[in-house]
PDB file of N, CA and C in Angstrom:
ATOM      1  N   UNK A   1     -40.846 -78.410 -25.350  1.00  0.00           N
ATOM      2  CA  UNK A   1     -40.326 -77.306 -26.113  1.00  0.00           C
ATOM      3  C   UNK A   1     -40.593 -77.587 -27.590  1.00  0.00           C
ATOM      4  N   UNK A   2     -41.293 -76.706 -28.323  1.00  0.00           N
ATOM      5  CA  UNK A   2     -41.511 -76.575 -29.767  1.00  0.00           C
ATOM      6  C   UNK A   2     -40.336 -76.184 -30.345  1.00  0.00           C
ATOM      7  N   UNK A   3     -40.351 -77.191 -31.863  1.00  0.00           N
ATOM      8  CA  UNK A   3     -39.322 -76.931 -32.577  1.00  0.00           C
ATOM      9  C   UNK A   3     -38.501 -75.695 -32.960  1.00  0.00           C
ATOM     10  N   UNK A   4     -39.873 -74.473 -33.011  1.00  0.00           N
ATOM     11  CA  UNK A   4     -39.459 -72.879 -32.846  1.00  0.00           C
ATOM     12  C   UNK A   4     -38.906 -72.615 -31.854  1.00  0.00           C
ATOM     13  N   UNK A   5     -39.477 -72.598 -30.678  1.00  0.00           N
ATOM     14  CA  UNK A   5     -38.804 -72.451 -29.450  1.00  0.00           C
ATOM     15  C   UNK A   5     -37.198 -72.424 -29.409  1.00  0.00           C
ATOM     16  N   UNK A   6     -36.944 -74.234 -30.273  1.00  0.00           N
ATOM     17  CA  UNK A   6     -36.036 -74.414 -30.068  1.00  0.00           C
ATOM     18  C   UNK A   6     -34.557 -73.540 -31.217  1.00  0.00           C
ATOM     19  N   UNK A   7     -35.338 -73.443 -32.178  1.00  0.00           N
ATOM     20  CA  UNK A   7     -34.709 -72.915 -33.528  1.00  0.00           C
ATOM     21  C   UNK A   7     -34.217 -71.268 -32.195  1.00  0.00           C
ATOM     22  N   UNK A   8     -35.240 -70.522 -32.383  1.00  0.00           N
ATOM     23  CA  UNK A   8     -35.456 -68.975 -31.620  1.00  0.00           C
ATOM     24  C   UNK A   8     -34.103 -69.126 -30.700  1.00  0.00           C
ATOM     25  N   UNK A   9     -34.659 -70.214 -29.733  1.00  0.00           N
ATOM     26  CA  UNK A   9     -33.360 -70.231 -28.352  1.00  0.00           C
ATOM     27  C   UNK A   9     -32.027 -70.660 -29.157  1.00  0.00           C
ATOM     28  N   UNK A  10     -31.798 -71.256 -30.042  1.00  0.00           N
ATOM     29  CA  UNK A  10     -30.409 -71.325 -30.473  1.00  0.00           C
ATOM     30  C   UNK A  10     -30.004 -70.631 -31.579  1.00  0.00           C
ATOM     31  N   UNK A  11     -30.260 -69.921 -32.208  1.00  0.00           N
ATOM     32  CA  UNK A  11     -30.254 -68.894 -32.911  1.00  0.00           C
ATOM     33  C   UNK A  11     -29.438 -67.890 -32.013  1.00  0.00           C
ATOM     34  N   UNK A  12     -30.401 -67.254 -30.803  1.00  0.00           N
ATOM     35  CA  UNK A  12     -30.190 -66.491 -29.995  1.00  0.00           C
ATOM     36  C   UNK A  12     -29.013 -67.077 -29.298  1.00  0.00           C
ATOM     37  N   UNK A  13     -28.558 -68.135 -28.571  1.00  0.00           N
ATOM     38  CA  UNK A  13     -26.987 -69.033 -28.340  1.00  0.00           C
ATOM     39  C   UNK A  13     -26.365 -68.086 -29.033  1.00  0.00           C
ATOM     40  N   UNK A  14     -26.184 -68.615 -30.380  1.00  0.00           N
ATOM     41  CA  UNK A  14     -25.397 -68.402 -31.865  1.00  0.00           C
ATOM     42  C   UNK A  14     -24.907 -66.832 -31.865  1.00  0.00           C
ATOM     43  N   UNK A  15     -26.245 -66.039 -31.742  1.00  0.00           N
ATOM     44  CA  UNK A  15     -26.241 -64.797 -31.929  1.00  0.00           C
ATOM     45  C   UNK A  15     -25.425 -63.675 -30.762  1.00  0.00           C
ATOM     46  N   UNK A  16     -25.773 -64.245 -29.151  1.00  0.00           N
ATOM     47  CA  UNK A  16     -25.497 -63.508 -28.637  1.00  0.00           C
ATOM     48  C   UNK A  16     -23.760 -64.061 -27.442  1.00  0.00           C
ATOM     49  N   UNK A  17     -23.506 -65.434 -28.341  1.00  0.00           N
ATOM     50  CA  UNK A  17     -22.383 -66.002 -27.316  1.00  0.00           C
ATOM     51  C   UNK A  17     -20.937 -65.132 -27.628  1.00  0.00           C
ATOM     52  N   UNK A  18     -20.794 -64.116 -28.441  1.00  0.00           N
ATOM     53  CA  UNK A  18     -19.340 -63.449 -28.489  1.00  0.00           C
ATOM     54  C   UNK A  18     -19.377 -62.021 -28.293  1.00  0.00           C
ATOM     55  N   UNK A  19     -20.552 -61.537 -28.273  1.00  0.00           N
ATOM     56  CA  UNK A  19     -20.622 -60.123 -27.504  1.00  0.00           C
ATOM     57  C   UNK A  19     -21.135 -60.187 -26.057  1.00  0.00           C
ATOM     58  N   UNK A  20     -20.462 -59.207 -25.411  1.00  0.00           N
ATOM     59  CA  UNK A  20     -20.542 -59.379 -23.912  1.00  0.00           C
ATOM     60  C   UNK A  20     -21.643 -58.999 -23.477  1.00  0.00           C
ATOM     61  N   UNK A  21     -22.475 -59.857 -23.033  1.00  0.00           N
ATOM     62  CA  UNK A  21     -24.282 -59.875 -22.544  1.00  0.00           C
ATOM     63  C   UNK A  21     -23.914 -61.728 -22.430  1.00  0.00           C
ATOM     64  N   UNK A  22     -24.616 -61.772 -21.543  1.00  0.00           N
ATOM     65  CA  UNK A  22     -24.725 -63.179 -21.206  1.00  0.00           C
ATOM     66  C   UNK A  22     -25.828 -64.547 -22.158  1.00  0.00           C
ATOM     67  N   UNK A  23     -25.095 -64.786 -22.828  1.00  0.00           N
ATOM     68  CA  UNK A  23     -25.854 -66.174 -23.898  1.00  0.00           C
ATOM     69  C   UNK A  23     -26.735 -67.167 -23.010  1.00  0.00           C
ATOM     70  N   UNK A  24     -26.235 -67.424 -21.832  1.00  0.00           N
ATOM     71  CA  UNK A  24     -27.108 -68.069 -20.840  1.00  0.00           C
ATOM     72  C   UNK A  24     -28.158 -67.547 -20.274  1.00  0.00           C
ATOM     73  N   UNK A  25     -27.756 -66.356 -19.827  1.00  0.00           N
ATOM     74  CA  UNK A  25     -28.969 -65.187 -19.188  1.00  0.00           C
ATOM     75  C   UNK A  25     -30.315 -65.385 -20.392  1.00  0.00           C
ATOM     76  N   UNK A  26     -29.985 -65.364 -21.941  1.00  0.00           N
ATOM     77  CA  UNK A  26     -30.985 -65.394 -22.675  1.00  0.00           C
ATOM     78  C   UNK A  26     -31.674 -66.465 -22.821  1.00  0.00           C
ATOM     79  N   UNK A  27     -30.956 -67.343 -22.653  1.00  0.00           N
ATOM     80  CA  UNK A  27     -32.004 -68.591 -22.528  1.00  0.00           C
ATOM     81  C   UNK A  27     -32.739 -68.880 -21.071  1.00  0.00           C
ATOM     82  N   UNK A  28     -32.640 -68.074 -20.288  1.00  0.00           N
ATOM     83  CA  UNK A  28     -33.662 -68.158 -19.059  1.00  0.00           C
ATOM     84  C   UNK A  28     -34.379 -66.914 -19.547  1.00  0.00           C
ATOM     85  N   UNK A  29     -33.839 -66.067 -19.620  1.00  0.00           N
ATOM     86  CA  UNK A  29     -34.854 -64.903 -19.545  1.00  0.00           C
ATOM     87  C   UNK A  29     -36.090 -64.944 -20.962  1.00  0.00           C
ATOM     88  N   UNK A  30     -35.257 -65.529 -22.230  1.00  0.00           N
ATOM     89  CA  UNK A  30     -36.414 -65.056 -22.910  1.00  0.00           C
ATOM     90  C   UNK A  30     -37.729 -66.241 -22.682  1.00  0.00           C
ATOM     91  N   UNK A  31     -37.700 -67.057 -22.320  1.00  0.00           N
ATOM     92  CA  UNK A  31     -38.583 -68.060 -21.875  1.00  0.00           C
ATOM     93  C   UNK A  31     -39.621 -67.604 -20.932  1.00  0.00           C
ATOM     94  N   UNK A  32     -38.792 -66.795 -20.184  1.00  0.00           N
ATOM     95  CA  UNK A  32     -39.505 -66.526 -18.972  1.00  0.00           C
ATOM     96  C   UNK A  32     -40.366 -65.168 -18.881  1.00  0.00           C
ATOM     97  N   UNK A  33     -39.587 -64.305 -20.537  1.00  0.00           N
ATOM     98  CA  UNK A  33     -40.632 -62.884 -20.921  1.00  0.00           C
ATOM     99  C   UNK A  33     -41.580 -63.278 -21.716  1.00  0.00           C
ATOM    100  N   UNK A  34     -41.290 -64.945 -22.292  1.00  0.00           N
ATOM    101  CA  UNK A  34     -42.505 -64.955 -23.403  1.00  0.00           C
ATOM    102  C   UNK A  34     -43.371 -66.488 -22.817  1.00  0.00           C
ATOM    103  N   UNK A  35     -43.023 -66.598 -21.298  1.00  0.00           N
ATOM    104  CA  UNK A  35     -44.340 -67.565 -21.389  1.00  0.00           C
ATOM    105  C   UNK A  35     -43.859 -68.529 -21.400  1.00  0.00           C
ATOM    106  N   UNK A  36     -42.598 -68.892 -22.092  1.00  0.00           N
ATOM    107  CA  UNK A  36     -42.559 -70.407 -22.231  1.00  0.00           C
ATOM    108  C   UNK A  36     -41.919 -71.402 -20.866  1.00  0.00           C
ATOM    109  N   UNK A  37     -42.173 -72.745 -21.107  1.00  0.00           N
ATOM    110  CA  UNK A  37     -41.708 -73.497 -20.237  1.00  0.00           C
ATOM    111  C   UNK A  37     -40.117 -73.244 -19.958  1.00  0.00           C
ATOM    112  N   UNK A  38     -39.232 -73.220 -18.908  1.00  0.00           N
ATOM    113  CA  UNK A  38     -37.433 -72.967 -19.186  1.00  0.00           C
ATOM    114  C   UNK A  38     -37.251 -73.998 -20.005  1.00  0.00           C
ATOM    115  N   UNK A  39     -36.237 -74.248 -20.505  1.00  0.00           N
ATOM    116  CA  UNK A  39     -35.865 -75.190 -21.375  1.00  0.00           C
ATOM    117  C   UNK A  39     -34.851 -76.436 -20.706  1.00  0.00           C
ATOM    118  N   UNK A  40     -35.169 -77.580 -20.664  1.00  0.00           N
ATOM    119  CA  UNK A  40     -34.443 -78.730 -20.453  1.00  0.00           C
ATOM    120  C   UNK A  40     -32.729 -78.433 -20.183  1.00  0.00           C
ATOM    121  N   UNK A  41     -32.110 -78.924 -19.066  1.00  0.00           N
ATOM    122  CA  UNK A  41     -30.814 -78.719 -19.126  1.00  0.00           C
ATOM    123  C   UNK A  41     -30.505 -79.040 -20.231  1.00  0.00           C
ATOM    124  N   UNK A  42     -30.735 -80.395 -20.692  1.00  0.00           N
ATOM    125  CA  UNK A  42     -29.990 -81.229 -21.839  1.00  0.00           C
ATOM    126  C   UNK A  42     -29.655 -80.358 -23.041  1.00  0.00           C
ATOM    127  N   UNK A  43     -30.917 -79.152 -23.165  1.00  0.00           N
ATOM    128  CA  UNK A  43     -30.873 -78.655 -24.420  1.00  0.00           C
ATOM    129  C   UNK A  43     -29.957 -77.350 -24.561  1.00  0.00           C
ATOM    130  N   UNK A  44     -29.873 -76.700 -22.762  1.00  0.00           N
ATOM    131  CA  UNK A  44     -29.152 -75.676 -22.591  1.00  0.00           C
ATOM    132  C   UNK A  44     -27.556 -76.424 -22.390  1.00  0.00           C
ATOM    133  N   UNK A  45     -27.110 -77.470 -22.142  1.00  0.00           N
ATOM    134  CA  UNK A  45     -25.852 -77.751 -22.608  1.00  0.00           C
ATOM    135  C   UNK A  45     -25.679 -78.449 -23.578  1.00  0.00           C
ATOM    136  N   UNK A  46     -26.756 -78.810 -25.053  1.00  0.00           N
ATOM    137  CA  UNK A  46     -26.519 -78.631 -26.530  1.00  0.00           C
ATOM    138  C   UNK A  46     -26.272 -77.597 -27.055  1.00  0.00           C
ATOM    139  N   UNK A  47     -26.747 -76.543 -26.778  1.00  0.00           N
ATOM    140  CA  UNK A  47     -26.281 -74.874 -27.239  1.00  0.00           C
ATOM    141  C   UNK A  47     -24.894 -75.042 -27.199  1.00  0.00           C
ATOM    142  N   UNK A  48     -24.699 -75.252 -26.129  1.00  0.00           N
ATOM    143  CA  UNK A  48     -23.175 -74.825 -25.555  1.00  0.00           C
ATOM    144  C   UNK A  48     -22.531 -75.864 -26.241  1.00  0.00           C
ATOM    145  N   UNK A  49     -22.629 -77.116 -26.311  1.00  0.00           N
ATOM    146  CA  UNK A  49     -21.832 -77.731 -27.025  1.00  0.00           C
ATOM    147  C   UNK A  49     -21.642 -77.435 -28.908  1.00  0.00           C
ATOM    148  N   UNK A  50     -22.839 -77.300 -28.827  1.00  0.00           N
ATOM    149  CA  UNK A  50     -22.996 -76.818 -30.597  1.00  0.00           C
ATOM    150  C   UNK A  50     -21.990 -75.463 -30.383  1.00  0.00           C
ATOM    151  N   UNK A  51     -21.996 -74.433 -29.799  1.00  0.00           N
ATOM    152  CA  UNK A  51     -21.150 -73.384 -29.914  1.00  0.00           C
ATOM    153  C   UNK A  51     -19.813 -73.785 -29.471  1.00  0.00           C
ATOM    154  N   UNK A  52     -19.480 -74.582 -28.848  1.00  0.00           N
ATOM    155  CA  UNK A  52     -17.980 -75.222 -28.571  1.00  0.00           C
ATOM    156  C   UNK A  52     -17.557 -75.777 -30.179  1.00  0.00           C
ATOM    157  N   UNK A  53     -18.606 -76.700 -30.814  1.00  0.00           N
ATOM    158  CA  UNK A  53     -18.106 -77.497 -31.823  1.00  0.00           C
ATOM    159  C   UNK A  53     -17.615 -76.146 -33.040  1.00  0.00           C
ATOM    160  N   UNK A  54     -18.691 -75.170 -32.975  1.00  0.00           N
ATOM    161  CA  UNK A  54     -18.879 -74.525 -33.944  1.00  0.00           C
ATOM    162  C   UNK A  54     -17.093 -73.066 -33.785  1.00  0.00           C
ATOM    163  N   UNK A  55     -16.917 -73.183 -32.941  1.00  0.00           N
ATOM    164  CA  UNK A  55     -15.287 -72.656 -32.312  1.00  0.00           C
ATOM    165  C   UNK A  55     -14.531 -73.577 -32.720  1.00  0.00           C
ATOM    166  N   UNK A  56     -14.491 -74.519 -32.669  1.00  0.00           N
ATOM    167  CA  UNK A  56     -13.254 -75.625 -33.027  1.00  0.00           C
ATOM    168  C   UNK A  56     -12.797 -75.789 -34.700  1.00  0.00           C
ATOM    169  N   UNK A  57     -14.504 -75.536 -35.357  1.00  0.00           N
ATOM    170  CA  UNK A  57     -14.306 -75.628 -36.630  1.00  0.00           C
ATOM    171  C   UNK A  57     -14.319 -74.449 -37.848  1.00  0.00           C
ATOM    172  N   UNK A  58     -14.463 -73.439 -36.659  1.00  0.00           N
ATOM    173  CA  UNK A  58     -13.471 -72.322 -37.682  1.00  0.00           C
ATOM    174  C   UNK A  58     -12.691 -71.660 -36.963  1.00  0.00           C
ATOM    175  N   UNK A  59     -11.930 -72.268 -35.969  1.00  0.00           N
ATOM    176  CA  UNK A  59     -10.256 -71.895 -35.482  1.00  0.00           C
ATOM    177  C   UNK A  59      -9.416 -73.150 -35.238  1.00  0.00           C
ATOM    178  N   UNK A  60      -9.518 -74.131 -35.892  1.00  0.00           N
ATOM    179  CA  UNK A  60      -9.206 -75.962 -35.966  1.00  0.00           C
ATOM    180  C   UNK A  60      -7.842 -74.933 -36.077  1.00  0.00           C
ATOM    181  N   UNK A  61      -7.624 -74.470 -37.292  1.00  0.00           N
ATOM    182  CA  UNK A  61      -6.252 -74.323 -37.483  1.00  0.00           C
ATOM    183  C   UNK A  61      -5.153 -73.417 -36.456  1.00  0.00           C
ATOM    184  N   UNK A  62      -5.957 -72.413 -35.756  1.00  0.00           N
ATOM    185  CA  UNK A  62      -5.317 -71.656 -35.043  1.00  0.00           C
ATOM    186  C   UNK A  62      -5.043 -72.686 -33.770  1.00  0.00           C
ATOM    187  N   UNK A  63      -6.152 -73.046 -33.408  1.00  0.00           N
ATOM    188  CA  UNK A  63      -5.879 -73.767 -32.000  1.00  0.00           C
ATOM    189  C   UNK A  63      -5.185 -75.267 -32.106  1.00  0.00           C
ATOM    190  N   UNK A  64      -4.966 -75.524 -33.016  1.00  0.00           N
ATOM    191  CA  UNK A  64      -3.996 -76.423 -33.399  1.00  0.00           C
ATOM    192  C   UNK A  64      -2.220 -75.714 -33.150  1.00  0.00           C
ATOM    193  N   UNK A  65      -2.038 -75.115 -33.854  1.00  0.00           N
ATOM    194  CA  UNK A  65      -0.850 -73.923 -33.854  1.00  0.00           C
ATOM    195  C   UNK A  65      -0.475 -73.773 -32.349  1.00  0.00           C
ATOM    196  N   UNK A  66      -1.468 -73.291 -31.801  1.00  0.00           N
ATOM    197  CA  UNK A  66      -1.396 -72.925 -30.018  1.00  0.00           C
ATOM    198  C   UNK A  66      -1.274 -74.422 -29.355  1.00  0.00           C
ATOM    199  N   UNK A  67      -1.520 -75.142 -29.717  1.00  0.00           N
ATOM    200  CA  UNK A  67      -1.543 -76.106 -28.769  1.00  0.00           C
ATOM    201  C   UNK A  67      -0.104 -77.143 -29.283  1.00  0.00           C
ATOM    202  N   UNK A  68       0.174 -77.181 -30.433  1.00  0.00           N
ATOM    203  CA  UNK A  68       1.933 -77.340 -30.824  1.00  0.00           C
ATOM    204  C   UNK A  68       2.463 -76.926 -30.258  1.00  0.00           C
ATOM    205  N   UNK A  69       2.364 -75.515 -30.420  1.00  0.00           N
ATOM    206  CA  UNK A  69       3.508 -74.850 -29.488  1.00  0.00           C
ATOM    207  C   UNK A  69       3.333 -74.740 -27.946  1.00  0.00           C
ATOM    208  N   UNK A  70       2.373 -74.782 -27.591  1.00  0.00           N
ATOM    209  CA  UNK A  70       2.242 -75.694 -26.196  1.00  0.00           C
ATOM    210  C   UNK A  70       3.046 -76.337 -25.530  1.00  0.00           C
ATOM    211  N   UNK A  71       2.805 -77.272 -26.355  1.00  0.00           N
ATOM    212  CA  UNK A  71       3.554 -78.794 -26.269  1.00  0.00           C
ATOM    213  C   UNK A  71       5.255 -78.955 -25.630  1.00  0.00           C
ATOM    214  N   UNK A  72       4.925 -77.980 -27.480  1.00  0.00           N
ATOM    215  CA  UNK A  72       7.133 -77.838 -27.754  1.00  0.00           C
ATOM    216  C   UNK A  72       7.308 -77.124 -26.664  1.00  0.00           C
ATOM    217  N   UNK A  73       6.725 -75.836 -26.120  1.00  0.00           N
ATOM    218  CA  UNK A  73       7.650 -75.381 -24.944  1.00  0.00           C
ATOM    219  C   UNK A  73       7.299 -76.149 -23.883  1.00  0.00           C
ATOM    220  N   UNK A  74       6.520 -77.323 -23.570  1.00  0.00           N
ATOM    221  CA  UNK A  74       6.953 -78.334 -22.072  1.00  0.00           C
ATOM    222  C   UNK A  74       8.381 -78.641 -22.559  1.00  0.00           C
ATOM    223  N   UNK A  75       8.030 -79.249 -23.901  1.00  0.00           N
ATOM    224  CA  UNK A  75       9.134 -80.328 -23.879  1.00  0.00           C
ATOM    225  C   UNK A  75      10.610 -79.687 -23.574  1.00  0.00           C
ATOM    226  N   UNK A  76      10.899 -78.317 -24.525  1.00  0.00           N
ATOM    227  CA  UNK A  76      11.607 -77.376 -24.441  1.00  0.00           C
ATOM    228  C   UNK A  76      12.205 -76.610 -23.234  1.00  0.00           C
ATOM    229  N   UNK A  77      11.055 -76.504 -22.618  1.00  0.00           N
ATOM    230  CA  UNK A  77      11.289 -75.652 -21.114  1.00  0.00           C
ATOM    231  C   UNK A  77      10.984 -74.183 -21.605  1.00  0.00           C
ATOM    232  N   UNK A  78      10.500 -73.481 -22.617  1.00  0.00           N
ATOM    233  CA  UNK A  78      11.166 -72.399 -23.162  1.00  0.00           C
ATOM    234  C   UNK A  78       9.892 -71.973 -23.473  1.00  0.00           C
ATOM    235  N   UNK A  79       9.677 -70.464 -23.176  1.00  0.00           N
ATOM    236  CA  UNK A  79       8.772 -69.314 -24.185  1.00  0.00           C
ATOM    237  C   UNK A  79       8.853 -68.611 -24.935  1.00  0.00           C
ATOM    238  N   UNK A  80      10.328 -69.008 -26.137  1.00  0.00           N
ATOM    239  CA  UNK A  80      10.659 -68.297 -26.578  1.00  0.00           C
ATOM    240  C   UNK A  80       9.715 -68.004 -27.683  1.00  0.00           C
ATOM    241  N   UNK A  81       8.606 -68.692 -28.481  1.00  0.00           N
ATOM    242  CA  UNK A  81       7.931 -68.934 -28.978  1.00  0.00           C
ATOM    243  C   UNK A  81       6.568 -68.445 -29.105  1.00  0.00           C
ATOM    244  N   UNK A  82       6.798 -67.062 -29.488  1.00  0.00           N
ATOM    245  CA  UNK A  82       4.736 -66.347 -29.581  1.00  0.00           C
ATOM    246  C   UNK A  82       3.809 -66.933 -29.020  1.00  0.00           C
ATOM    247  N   UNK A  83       3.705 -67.964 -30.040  1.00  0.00           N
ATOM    248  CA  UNK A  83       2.453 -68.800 -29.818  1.00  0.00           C
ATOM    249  C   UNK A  83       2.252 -69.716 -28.893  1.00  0.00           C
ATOM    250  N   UNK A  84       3.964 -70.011 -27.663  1.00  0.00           N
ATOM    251  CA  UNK A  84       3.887 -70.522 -26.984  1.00  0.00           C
ATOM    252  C   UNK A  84       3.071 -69.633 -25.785  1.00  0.00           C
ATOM    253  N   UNK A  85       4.150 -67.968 -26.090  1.00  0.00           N
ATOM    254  CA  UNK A  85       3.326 -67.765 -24.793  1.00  0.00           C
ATOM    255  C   UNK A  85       1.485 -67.471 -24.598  1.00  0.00           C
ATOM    256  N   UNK A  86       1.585 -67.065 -26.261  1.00  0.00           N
ATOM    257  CA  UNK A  86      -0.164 -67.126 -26.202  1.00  0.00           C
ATOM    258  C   UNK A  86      -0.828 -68.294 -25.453  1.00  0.00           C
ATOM    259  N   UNK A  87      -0.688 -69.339 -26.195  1.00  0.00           N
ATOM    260  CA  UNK A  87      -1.215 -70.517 -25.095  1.00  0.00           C
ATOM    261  C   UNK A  87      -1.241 -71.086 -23.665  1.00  0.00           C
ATOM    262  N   UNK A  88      -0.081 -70.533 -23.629  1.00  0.00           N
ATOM    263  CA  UNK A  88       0.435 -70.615 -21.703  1.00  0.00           C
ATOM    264  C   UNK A  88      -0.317 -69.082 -21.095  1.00  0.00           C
ATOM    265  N   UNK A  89      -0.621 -67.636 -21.608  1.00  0.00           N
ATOM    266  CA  UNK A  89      -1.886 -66.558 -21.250  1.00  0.00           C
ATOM    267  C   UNK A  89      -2.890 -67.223 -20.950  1.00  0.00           C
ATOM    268  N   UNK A  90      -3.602 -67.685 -22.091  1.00  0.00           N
ATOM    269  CA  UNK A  90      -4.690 -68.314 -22.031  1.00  0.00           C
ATOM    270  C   UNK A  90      -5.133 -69.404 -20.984  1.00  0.00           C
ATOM    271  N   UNK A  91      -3.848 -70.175 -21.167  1.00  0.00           N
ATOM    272  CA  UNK A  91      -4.473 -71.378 -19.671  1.00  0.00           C
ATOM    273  C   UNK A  91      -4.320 -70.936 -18.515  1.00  0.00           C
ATOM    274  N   UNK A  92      -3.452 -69.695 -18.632  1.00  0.00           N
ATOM    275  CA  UNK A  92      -3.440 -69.432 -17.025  1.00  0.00           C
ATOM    276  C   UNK A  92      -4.667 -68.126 -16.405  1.00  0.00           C
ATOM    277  N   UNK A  93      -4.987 -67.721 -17.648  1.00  0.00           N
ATOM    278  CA  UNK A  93      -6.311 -66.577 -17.504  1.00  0.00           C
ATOM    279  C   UNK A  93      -7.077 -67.475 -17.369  1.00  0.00           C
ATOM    280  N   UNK A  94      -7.005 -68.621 -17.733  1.00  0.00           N
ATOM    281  CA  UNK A  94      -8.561 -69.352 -17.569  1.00  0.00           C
ATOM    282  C   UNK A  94      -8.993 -70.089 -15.947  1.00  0.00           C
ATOM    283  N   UNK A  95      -7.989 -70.220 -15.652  1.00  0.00           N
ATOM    284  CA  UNK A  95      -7.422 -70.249 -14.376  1.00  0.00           C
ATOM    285  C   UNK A  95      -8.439 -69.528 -13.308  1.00  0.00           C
ATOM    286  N   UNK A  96      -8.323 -68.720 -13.289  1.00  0.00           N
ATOM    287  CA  UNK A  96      -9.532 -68.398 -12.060  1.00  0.00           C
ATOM    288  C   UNK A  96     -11.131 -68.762 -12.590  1.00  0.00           C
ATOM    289  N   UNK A  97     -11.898 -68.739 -14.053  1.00  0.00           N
ATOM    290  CA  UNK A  97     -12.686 -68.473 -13.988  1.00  0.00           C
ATOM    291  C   UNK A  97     -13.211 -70.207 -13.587  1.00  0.00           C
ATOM    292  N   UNK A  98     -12.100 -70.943 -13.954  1.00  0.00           N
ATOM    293  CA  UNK A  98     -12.121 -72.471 -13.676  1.00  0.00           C
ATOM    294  C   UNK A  98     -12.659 -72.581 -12.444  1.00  0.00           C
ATOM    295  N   UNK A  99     -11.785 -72.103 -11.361  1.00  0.00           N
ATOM    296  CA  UNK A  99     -11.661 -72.201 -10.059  1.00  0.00           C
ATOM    297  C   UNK A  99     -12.743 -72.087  -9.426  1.00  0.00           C
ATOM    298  N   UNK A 100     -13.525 -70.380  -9.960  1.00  0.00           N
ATOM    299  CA  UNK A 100     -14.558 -69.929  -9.625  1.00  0.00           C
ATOM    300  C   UNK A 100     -15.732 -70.603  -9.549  1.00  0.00           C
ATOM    301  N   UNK A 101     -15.811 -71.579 -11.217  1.00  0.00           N
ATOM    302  CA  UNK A 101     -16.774 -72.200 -11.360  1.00  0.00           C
ATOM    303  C   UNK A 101     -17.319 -73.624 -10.734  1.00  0.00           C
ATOM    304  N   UNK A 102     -15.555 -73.813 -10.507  1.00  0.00           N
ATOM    305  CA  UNK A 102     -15.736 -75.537  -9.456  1.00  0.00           C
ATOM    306  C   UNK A 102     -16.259 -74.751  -8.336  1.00  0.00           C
ATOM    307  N   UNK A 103     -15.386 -73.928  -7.211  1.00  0.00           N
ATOM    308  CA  UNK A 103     -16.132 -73.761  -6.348  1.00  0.00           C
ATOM    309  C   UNK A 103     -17.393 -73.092  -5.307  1.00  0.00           C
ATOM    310  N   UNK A 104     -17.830 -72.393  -6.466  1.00  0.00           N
ATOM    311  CA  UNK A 104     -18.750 -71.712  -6.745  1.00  0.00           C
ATOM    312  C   UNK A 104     -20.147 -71.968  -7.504  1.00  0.00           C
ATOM    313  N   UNK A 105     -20.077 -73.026  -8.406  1.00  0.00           N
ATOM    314  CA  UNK A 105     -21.012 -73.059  -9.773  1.00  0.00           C
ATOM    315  C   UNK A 105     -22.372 -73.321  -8.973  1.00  0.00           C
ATOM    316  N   UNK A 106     -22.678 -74.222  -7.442  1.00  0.00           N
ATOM    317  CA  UNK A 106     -23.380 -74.288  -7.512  1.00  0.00           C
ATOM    318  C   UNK A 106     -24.736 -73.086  -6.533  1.00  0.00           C
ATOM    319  N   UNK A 107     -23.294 -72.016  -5.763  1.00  0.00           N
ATOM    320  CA  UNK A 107     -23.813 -70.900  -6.101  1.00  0.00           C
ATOM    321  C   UNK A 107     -24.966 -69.829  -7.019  1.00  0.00           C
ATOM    322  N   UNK A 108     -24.002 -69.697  -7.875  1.00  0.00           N
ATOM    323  CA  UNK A 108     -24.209 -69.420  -9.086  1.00  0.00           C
ATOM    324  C   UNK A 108     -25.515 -69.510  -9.279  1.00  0.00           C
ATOM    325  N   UNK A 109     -25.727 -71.453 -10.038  1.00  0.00           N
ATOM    326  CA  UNK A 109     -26.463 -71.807 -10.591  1.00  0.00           C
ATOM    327  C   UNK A 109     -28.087 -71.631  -9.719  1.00  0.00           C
ATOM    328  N   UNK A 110     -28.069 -71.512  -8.423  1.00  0.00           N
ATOM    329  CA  UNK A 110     -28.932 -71.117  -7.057  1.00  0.00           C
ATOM    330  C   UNK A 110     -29.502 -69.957  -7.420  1.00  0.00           C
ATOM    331  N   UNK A 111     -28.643 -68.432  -7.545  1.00  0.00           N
ATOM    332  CA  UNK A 111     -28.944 -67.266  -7.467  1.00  0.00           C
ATOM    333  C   UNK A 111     -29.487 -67.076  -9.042  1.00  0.00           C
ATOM    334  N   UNK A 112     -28.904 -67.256 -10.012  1.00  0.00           N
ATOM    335  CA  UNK A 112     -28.886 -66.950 -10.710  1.00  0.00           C
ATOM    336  C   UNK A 112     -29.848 -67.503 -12.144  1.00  0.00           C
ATOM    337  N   UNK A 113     -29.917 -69.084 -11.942  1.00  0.00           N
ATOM    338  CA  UNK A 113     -30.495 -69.794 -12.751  1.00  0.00           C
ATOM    339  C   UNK A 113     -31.691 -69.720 -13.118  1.00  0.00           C
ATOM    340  N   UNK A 114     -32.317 -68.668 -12.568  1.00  0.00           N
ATOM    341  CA  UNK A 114     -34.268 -68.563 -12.455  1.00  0.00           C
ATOM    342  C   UNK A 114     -33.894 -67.038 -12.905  1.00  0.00           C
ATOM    343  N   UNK A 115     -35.092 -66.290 -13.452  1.00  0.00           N
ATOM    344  CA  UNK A 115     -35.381 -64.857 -13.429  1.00  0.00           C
ATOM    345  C   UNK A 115     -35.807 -64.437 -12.541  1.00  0.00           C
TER     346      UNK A 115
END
C-alpha cells in the first residue's frame, strides 16, 4: 500500500466514521473500485484505533464525567444522577451490538468482508 493510498483510506476513516454509511464498507470498497490491493488488517484496525484515540481526545472531558458518575452510582446503588443514568443507557445499548459481534463477527466478517 502507497503512502497515498494510505493518506486517501484514512482520510476517508476520518471523514466518513460519524455519519451513517459504513467507514469499514469504504475501506473495502474503495480499493476494490479503484484497483487497489485490500488493505492489510493491521492498517484497517489503525484507522479504527486512530479514530478511537481521536474520540477520547476531544470528549476526555465528557467521558470522564460519565464514567465518575458511573462509578458513584455502583458505589451508591442509585440513578439519581443524569450522568449516571446516561452512562448506565449507553452500556446497556451497547449490549447487544457486543453480543452480536462476539457471536456473530465471524459471520459477518465471511459475508461481508470482500465486495
Amino acid at each position: 500500500m502507497s503512502i497515498l493510498q494510505a493518506v486517501l483510506l484514512g482520510f476517508l476513516q476520518g471523514a466518513t466514521e460519524f455519519i451513517p454509511v459504513s467507514s469499514s464498507g469504504h475501506l473495502v470498497l474503495v480499493p476494490w473500485l479503484l484497483g487497489w490491493d485490500p488493505p492489510p488488517l493491521a492498517f484497517d484496525t489503525t484507522v479504527h484505533w486512530g479514530t478511537l484515540v481521536a474520540i477520547f481526545a476531544v470528549f476526555w472531558r465528557d467521558l470522564d464525567g460519565l464514567l465518575r458518575a458511573w462509578l458513584v452510582s455502583l458505589r451508591r446503588r442509585s440513578l439519581a444522577d443524569p450522568q449516571a443514568r446516561l452512562a448506565w443507557a449507553i452500556l446497556l445499548g451497547s449490549l447487544p451490538a457486543a453480543l452480536t459481534g462476539l457471536l456473530l463477527g465471524d459471520f459477518f466478517e465471511r459475508v461481508f468482508g470482500q465486495p
